[in-house]
N, C-alpha and C. Protein backbone atom coordinates (compact mmCIF):
# COMPACT_ATOMS: atom_id res chain seq x y z
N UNK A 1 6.08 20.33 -4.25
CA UNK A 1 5.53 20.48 -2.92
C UNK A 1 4.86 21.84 -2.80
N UNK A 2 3.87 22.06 -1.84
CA UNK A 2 2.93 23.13 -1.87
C UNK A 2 3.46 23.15 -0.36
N UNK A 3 3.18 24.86 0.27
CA UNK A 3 2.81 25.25 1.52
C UNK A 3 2.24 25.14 2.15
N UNK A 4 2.28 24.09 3.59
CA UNK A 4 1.42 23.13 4.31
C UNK A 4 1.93 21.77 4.51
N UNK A 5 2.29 21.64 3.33
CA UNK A 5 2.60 19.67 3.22
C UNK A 5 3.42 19.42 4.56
N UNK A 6 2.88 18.66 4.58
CA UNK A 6 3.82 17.45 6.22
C UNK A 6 4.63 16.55 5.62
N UNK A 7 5.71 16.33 6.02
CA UNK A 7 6.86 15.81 5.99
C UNK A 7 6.74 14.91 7.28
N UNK A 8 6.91 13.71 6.86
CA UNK A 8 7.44 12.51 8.27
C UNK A 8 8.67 11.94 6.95
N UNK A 9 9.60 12.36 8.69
CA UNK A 9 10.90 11.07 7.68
C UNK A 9 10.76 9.88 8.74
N UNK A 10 10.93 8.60 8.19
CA UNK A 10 11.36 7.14 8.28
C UNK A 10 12.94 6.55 8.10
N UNK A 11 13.38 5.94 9.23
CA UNK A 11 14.28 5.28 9.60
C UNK A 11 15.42 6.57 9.63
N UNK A 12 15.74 7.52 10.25
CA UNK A 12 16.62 8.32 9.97
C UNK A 12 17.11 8.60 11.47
N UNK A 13 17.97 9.20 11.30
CA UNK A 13 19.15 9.29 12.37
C UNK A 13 19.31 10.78 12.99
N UNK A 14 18.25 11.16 12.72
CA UNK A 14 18.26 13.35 13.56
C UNK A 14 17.85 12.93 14.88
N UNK A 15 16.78 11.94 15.43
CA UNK A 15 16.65 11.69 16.67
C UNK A 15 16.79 10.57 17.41
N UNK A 16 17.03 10.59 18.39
CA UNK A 16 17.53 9.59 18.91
C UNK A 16 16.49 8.61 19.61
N UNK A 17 15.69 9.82 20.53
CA UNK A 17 14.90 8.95 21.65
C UNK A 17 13.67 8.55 21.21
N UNK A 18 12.82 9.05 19.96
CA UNK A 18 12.05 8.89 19.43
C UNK A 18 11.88 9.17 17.49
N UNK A 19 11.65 7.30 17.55
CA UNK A 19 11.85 7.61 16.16
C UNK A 19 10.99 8.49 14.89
N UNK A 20 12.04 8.95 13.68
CA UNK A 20 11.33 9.62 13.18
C UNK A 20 11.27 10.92 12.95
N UNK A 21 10.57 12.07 12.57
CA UNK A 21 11.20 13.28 12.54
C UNK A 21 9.95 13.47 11.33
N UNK A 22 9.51 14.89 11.58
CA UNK A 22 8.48 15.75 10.65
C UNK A 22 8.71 17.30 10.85
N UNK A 23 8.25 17.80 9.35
CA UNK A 23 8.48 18.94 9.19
C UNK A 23 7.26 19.64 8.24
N UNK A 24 7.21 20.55 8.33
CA UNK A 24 5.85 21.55 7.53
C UNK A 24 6.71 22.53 6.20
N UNK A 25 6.25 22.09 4.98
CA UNK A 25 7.30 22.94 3.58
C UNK A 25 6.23 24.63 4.11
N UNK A 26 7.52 25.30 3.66
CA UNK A 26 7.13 26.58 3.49
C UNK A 26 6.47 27.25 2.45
N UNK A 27 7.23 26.66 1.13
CA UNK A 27 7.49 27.10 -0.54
C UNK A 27 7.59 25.55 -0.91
N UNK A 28 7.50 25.56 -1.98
CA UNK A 28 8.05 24.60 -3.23
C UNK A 28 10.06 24.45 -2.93
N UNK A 29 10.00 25.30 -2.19
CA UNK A 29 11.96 25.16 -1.94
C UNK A 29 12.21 25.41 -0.53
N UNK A 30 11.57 25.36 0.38
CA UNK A 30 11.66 25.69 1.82
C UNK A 30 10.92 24.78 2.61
N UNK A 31 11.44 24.14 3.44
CA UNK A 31 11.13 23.30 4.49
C UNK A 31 11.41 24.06 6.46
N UNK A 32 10.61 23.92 7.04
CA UNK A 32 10.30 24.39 8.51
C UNK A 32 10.90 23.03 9.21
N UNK A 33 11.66 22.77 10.36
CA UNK A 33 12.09 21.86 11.29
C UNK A 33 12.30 22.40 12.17
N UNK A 34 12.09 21.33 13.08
CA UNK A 34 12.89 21.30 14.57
C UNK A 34 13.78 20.48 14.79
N UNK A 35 15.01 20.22 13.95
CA UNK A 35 15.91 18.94 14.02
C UNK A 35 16.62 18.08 15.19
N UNK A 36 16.25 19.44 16.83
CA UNK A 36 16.39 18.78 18.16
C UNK A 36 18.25 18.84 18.34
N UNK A 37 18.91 19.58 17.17
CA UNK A 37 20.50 19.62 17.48
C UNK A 37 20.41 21.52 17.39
N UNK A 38 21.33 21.87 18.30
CA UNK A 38 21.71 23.12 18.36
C UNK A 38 22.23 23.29 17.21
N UNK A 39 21.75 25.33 16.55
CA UNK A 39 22.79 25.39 15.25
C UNK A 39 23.76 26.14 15.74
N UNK A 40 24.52 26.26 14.87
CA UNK A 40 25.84 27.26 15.62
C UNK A 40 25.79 28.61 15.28
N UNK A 41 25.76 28.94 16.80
CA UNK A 41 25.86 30.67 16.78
C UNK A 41 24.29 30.94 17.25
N UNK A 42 23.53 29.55 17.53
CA UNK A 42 22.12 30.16 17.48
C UNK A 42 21.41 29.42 19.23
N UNK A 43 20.55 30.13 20.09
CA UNK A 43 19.90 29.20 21.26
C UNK A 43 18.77 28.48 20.93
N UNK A 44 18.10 29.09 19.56
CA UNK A 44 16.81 28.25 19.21
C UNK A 44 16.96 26.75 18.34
N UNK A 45 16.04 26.24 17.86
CA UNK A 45 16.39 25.22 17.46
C UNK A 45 15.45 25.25 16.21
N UNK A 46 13.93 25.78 16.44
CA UNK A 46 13.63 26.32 15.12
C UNK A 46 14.19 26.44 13.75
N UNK A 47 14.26 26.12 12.63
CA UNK A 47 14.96 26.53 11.35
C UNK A 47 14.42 26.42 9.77
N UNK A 48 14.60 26.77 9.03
CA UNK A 48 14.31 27.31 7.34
C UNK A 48 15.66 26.35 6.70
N UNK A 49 14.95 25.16 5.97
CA UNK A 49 16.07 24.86 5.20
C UNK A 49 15.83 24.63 4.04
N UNK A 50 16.85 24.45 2.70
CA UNK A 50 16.19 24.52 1.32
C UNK A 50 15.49 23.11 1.48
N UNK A 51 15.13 22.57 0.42
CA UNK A 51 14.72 21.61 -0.23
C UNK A 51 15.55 20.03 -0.36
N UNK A 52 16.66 20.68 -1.07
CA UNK A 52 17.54 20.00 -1.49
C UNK A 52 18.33 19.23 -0.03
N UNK A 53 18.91 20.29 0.99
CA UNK A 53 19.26 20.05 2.02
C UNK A 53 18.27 19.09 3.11
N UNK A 54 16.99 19.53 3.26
CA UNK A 54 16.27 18.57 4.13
C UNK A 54 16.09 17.29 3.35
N UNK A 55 16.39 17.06 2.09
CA UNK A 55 16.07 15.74 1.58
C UNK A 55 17.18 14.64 1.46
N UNK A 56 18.22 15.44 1.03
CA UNK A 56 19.39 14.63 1.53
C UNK A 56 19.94 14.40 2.40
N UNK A 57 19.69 14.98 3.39
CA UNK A 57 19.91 15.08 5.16
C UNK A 57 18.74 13.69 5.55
N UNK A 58 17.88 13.35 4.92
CA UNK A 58 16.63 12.60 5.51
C UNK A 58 16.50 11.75 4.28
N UNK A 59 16.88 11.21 3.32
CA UNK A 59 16.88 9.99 2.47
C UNK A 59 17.78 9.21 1.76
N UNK A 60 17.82 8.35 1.10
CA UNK A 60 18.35 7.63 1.12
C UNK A 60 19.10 5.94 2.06
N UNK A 61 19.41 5.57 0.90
CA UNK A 61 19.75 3.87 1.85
C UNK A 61 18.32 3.07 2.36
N UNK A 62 18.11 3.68 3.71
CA UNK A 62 16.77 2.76 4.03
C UNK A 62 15.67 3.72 4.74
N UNK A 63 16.55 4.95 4.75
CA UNK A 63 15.87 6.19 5.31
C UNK A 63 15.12 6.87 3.84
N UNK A 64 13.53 7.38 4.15
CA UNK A 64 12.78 7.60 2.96
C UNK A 64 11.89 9.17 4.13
N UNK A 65 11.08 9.65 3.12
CA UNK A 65 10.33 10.73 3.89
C UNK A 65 8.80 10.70 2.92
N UNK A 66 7.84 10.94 3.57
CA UNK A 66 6.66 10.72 3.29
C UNK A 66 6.07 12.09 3.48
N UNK A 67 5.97 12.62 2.37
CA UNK A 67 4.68 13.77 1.78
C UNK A 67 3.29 13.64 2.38
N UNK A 68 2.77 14.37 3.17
CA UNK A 68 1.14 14.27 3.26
C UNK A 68 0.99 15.89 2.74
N UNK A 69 -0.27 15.95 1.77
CA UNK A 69 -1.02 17.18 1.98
C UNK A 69 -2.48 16.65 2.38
N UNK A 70 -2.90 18.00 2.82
CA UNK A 70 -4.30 18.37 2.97
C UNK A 70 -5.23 18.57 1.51
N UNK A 71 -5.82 17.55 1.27
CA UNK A 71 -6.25 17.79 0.16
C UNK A 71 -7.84 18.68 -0.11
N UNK A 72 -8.51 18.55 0.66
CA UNK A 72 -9.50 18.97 0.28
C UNK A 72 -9.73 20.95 1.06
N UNK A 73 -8.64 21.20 2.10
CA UNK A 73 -8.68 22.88 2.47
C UNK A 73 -7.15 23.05 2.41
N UNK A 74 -7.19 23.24 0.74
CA UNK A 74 -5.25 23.76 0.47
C UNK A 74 -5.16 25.45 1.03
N UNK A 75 -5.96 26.09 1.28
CA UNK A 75 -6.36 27.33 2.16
C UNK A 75 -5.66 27.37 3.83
N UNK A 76 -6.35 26.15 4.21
CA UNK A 76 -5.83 25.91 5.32
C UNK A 76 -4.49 25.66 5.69
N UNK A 77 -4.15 24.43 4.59
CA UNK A 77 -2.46 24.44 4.67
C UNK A 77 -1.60 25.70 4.49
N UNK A 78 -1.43 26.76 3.69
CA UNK A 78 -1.16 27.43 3.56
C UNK A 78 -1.16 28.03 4.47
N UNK A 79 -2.09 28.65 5.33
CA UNK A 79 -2.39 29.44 6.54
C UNK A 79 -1.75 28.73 7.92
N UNK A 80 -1.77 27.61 7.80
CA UNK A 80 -0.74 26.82 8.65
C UNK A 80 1.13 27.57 8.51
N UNK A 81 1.44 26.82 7.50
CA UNK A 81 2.68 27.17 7.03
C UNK A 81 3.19 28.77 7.13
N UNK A 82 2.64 29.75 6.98
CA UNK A 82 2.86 30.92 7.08
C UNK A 82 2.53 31.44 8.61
N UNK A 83 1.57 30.74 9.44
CA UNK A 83 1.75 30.67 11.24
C UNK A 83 3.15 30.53 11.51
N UNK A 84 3.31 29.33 10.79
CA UNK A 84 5.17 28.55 11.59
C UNK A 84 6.12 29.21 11.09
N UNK A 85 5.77 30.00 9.99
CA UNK A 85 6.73 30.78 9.64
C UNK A 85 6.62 32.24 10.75
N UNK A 86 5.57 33.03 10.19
CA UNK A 86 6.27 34.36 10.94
C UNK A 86 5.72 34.11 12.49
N UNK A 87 4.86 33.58 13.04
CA UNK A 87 4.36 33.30 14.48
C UNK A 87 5.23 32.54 14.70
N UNK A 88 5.79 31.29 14.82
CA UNK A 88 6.40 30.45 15.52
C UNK A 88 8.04 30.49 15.55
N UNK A 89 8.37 30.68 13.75
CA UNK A 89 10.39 30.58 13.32
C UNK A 89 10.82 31.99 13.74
N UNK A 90 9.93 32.98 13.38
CA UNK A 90 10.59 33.95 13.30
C UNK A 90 10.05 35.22 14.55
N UNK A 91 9.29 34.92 15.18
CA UNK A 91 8.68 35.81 15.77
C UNK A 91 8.84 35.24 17.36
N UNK A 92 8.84 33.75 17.68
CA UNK A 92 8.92 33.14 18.93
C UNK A 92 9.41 31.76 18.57
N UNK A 93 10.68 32.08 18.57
CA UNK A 93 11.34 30.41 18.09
C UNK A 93 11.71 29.58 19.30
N UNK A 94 10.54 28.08 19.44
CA UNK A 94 10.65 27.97 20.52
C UNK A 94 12.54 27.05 20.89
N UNK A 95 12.29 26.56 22.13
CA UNK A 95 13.41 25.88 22.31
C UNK A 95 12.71 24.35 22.40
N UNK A 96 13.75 23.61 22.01
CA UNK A 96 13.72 21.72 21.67
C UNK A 96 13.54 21.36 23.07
N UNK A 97 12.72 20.56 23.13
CA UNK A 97 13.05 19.45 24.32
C UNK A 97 11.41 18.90 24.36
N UNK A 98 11.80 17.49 24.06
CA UNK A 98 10.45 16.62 24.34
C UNK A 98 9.74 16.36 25.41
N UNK A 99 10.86 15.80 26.30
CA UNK A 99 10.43 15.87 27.61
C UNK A 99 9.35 16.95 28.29
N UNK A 100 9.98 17.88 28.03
CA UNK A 100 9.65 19.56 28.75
C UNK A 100 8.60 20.05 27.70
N UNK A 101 8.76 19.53 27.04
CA UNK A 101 7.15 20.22 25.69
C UNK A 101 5.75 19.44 26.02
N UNK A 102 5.73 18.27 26.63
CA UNK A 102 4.45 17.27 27.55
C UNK A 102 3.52 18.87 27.05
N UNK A 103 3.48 19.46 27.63
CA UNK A 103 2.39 20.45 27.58
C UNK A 103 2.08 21.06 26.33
N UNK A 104 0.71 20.42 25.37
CA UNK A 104 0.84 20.62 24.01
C UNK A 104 0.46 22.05 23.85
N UNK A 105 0.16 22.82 24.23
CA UNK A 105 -0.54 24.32 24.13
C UNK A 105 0.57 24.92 24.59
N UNK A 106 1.47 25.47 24.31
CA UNK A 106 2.26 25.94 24.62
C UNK A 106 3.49 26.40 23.78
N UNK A 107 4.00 27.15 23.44
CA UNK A 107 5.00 27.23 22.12
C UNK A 107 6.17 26.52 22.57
N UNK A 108 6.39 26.96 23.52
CA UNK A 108 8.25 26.42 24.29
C UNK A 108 8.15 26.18 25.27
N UNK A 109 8.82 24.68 25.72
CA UNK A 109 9.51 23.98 24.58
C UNK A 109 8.48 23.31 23.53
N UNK A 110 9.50 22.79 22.59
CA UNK A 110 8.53 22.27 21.14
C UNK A 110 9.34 21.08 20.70
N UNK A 111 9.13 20.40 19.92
CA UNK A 111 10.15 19.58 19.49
C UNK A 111 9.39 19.41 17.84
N UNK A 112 9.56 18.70 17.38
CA UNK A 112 9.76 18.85 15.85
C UNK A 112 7.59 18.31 15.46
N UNK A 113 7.50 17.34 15.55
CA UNK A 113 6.02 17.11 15.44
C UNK A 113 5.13 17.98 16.14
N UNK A 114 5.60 18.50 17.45
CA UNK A 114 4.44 19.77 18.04
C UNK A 114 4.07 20.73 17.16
N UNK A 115 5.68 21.13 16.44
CA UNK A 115 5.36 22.37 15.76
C UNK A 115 4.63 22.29 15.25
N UNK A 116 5.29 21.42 14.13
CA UNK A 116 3.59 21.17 12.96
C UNK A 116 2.32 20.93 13.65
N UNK A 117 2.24 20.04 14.39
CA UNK A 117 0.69 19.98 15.54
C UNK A 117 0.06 21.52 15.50
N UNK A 118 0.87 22.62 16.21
CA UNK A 118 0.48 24.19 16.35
C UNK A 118 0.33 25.04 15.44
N UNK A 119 1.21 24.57 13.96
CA UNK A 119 0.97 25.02 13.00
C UNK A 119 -0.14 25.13 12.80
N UNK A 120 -0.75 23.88 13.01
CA UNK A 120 -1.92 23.79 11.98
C UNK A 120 -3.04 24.17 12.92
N UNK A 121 -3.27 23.73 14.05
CA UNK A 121 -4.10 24.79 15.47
C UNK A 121 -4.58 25.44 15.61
N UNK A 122 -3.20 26.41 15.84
CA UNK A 122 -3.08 27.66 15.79
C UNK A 122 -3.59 28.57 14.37
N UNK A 123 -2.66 28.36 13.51
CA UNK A 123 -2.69 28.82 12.42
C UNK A 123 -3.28 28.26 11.10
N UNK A 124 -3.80 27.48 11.33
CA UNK A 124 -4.67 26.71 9.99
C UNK A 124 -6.23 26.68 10.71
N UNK A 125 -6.86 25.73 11.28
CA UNK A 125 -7.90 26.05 12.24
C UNK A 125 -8.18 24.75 13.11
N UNK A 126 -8.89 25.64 13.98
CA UNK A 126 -8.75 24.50 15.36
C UNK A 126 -9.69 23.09 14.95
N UNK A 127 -10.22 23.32 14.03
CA UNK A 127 -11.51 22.28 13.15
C UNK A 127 -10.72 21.32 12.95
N UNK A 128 -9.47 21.37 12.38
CA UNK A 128 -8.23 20.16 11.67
C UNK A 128 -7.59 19.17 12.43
N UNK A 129 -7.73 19.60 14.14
CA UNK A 129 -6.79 18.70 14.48
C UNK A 129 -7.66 18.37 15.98
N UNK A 130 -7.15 17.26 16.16
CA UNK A 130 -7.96 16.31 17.80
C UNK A 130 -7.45 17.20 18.77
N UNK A 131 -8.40 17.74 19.98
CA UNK A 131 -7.94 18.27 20.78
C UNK A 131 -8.02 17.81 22.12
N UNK A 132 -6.20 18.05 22.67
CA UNK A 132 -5.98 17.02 23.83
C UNK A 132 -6.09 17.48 25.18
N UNK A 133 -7.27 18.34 26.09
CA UNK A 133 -6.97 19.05 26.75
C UNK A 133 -7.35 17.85 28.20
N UNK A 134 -6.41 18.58 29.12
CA UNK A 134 -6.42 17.58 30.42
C UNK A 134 -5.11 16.13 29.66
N UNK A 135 -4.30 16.39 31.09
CA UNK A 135 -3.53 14.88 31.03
C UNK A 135 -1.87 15.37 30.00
N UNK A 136 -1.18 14.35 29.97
CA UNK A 136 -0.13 14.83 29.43
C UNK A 136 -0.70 14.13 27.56
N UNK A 137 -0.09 14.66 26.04
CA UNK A 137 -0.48 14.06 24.68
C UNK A 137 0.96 14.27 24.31
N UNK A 138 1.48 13.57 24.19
CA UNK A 138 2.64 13.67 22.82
C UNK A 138 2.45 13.49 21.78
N UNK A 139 2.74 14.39 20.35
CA UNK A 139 2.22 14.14 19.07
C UNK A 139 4.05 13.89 18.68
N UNK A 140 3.98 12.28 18.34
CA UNK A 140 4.77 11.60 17.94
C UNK A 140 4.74 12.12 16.29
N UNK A 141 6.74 11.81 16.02
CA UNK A 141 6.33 12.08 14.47
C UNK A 141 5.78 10.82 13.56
N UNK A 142 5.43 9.69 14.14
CA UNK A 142 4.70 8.54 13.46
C UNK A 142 2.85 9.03 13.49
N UNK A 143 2.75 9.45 14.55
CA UNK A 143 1.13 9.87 15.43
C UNK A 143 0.73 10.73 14.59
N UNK A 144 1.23 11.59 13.80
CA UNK A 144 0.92 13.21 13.59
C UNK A 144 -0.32 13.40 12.80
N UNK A 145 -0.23 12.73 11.81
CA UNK A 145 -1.39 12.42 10.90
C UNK A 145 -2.45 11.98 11.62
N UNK A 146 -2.39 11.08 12.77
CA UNK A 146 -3.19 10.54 13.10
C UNK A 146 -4.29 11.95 14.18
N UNK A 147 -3.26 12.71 14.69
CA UNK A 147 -3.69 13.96 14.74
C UNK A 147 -4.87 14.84 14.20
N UNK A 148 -5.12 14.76 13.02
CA UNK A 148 -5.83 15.20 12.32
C UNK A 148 -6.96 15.16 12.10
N UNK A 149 -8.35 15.42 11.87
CA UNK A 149 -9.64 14.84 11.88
C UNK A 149 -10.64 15.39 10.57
N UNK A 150 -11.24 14.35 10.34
CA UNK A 150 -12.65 14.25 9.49
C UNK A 150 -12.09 14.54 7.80
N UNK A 151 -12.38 15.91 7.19
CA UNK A 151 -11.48 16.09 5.36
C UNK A 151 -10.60 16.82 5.82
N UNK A 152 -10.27 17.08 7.16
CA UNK A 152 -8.56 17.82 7.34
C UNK A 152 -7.32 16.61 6.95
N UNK A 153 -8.05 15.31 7.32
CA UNK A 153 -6.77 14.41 7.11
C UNK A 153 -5.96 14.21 6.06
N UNK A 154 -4.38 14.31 6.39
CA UNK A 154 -3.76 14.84 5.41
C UNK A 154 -3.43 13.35 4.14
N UNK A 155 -3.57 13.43 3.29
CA UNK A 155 -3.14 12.28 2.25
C UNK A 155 -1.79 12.17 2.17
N UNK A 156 -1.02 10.69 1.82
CA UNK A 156 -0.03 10.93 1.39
C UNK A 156 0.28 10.65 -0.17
N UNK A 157 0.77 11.76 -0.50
CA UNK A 157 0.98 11.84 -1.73
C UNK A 157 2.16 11.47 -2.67
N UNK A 158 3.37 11.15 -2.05
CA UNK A 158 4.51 10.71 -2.44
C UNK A 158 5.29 10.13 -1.52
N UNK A 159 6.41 9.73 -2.04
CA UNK A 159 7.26 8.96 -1.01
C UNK A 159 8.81 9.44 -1.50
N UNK A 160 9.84 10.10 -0.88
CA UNK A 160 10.66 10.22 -1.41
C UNK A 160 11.89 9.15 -0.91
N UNK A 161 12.57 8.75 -1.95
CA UNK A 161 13.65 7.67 -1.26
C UNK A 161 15.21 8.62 -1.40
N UNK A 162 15.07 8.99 -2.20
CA UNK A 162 16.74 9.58 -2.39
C UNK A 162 16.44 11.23 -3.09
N UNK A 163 17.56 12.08 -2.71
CA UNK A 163 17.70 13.33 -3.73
C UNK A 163 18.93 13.22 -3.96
N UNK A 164 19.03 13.38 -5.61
CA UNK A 164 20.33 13.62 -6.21
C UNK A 164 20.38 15.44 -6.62
């Protein structure tokens, strides 16, 4: 995995009210989420997890996760991924809530597909992604890709079913 790649997981159990769940890799060993559960000891919901952990947390049985990169501006992805890192995780980590995030321009609240949405926005370029201004847009984690426009659209490149 490269810095940028989008993560949608399928059939999995982190959310409840809307199915699904996506995340933006940091590194080749680091994954960005908004998993929508409080961590302990912490008010944000923002988080950095290895590799190993977001994959077995999100596959297996009938639950799988789907790889997209950006194939043709790996520049861009990158510049995304390093936004959500020091702009968004570490610098203004927003707080979860779908409901209350309706307003896509906005850091907080966020829920797990916005981020990546702003990642790439914000911090990759405003050229990459459909822009929703006026009215309420939810960027669903099924929608997200669909997000995207013209050679920004992200490919999918693998499918993961299980990590041992």
């Amino acid at each position: 995995m490269k810095a940028g790649d989008i993560l949608i997981c399928h059939n999995t159990n982190s959310m409840k009210s809307i199915p699904g769940h996506a995340a933006i890799v940091n590194s080749s060993g680091y994954i960005m989420e908004m998993p929508g559960t409080k961590h302990v000891g912490k008010k944000k919901n923002a988080r950095i997890v290895t590799k190993k952990h977001f994959f077995k947390q999100h596959s297996g049985g009938s639950a799988y996760v789907m790889v997209y990169r950006i194939m043709h501006h790996p520049h861009i992805a990158k510049k995304a991924a390093r936004y959500a890192y020091y702009k968004m995780l570490k610098h203004h980590n927003p707080e979860y809530s779908i409901f209350k995030g309706e307003q896509l321009y906005k850091k907080s609240p966020s829920y797990c597909s916005k981020y990546v949405y702003l990642a790439y926005d914000w911090g990759g370029t405003r050229k990459a992604m459909k822009q929703w201004w006026g009215g309420v847009h939810i960027v669903s984690p099924y929608g997200l890709v669909g997000n995207f426009k013209g050679s920004y659209k992200p490919t999918a490149i693998h499918r993961v079913i299980a990590y041992k």
